[in-house]
C-alpha atoms as a PDB file:
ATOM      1  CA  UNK A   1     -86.255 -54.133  -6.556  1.00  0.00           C
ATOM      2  CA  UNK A   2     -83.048 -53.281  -4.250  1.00  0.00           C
ATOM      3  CA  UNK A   3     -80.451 -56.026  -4.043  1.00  0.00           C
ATOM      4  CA  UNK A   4     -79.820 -56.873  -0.387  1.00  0.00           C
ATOM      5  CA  UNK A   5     -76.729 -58.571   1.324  1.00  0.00           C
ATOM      6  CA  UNK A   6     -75.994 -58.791   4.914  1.00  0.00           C
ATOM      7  CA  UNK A   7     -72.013 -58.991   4.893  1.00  0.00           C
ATOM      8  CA  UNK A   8     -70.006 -60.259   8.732  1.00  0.00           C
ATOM      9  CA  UNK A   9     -68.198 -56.554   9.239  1.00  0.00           C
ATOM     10  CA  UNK A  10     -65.916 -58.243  11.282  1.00  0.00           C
ATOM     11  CA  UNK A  11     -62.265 -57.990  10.992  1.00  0.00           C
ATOM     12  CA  UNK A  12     -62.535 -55.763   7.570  1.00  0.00           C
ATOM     13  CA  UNK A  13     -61.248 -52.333   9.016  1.00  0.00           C
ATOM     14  CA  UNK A  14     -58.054 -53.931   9.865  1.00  0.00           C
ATOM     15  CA  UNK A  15     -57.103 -55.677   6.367  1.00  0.00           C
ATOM     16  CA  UNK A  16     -55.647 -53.080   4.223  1.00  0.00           C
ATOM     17  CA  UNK A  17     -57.106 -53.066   0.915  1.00  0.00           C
ATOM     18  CA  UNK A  18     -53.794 -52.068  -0.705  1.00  0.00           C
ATOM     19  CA  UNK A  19     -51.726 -54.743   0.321  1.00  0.00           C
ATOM     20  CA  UNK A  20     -54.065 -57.489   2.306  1.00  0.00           C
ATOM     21  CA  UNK A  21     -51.753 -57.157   5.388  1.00  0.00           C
ATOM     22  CA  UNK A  22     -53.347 -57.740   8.682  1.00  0.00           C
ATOM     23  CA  UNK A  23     -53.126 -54.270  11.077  1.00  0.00           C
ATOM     24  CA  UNK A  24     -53.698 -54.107  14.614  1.00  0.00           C
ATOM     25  CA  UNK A  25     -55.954 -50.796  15.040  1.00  0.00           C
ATOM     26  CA  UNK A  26     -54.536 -48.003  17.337  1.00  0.00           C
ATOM     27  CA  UNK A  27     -56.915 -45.223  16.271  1.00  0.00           C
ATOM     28  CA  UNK A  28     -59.577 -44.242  14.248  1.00  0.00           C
ATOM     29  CA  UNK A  29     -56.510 -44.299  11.405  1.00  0.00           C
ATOM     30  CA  UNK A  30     -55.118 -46.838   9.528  1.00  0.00           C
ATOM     31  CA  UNK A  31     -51.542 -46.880   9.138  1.00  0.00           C
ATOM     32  CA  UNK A  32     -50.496 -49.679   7.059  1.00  0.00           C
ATOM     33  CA  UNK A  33     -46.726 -50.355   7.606  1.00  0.00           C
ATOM     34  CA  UNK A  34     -46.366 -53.005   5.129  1.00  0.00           C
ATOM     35  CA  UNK A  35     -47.275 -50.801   2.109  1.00  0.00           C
ATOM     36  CA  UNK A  36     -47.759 -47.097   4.391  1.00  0.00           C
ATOM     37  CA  UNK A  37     -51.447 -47.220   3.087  1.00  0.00           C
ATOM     38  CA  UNK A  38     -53.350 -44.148   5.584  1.00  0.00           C
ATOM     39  CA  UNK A  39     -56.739 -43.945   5.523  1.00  0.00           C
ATOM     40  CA  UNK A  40     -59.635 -43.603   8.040  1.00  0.00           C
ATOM     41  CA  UNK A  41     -60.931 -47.257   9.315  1.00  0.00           C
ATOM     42  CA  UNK A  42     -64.619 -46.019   8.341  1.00  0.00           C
ATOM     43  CA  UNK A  43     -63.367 -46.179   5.093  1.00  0.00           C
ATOM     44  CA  UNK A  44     -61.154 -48.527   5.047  1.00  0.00           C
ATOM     45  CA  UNK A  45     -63.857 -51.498   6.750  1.00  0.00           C
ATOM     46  CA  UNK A  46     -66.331 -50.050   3.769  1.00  0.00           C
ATOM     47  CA  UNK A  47     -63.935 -51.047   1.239  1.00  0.00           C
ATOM     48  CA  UNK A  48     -63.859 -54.869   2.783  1.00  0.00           C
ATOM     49  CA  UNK A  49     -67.001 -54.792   3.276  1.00  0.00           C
ATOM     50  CA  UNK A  50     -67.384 -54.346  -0.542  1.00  0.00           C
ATOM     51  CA  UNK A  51     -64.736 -56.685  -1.328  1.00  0.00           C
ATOM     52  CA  UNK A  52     -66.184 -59.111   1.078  1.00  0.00           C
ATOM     53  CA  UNK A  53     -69.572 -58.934  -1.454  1.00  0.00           C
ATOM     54  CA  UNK A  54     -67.576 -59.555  -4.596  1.00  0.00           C
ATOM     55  CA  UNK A  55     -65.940 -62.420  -3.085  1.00  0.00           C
ATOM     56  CA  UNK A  56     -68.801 -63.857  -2.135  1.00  0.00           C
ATOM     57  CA  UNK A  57     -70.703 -63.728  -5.222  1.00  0.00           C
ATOM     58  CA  UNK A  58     -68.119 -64.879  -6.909  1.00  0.00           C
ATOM     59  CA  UNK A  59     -67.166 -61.661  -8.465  1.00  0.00           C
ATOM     60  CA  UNK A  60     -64.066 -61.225 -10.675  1.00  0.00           C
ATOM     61  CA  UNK A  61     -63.847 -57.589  -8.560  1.00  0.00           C
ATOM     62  CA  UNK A  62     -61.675 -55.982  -5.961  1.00  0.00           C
ATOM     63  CA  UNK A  63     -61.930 -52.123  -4.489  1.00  0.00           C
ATOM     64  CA  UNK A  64     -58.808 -50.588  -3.752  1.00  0.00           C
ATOM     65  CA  UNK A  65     -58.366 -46.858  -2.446  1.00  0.00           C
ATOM     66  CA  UNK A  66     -55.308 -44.780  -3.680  1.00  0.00           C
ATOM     67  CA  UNK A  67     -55.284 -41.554  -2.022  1.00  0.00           C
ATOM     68  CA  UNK A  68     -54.704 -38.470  -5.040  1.00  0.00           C
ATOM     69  CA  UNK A  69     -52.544 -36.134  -2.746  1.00  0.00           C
ATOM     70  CA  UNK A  70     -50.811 -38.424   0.218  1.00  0.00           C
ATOM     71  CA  UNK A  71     -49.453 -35.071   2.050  1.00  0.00           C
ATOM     72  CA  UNK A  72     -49.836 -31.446   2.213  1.00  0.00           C
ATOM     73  CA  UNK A  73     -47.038 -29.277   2.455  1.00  0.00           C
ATOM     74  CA  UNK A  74     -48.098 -26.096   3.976  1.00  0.00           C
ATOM     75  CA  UNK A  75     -45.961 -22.582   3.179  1.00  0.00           C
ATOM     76  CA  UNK A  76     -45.055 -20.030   6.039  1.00  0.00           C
END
């Protein structure tokens, strides 16, 4: 069978998963100014979500996201 857990989304797309600092949401992008994490908060409340799971299970696990390319420098 399919594992199920029903996890409280609330609060987790405001925790930045980089640095754990609490920020206020603006957008539908998170700008973390502690650490300058950017990410979307879909994805960013999907990665608490998770870590919300391991924590609660007791889980010696954390998810972090660390964007590959942070900026795009377009030529003219």
């Amino acid at each position: 069978g399919i594992e199920f857990a029903q996890i409280n989304e609330r609060g987790t797309s405001s925790i930045c998963p980089v640095c754990g600092k609490k920020v206020k949401p603006n957008d539908r992008t998170f700008r973390c100014k502690q650490c300058g994490y950017v990410q979307d908060r879909d994805v960013v409340g999907s990665i608490q979500i998770l870590n919300k799971y391991f924590q609660d299970n007791s889980l010696n696990l954390r998810v972090e996201n660390h964007p590959i390319v942070s900026s795009v420098l377009v030529g003219h």
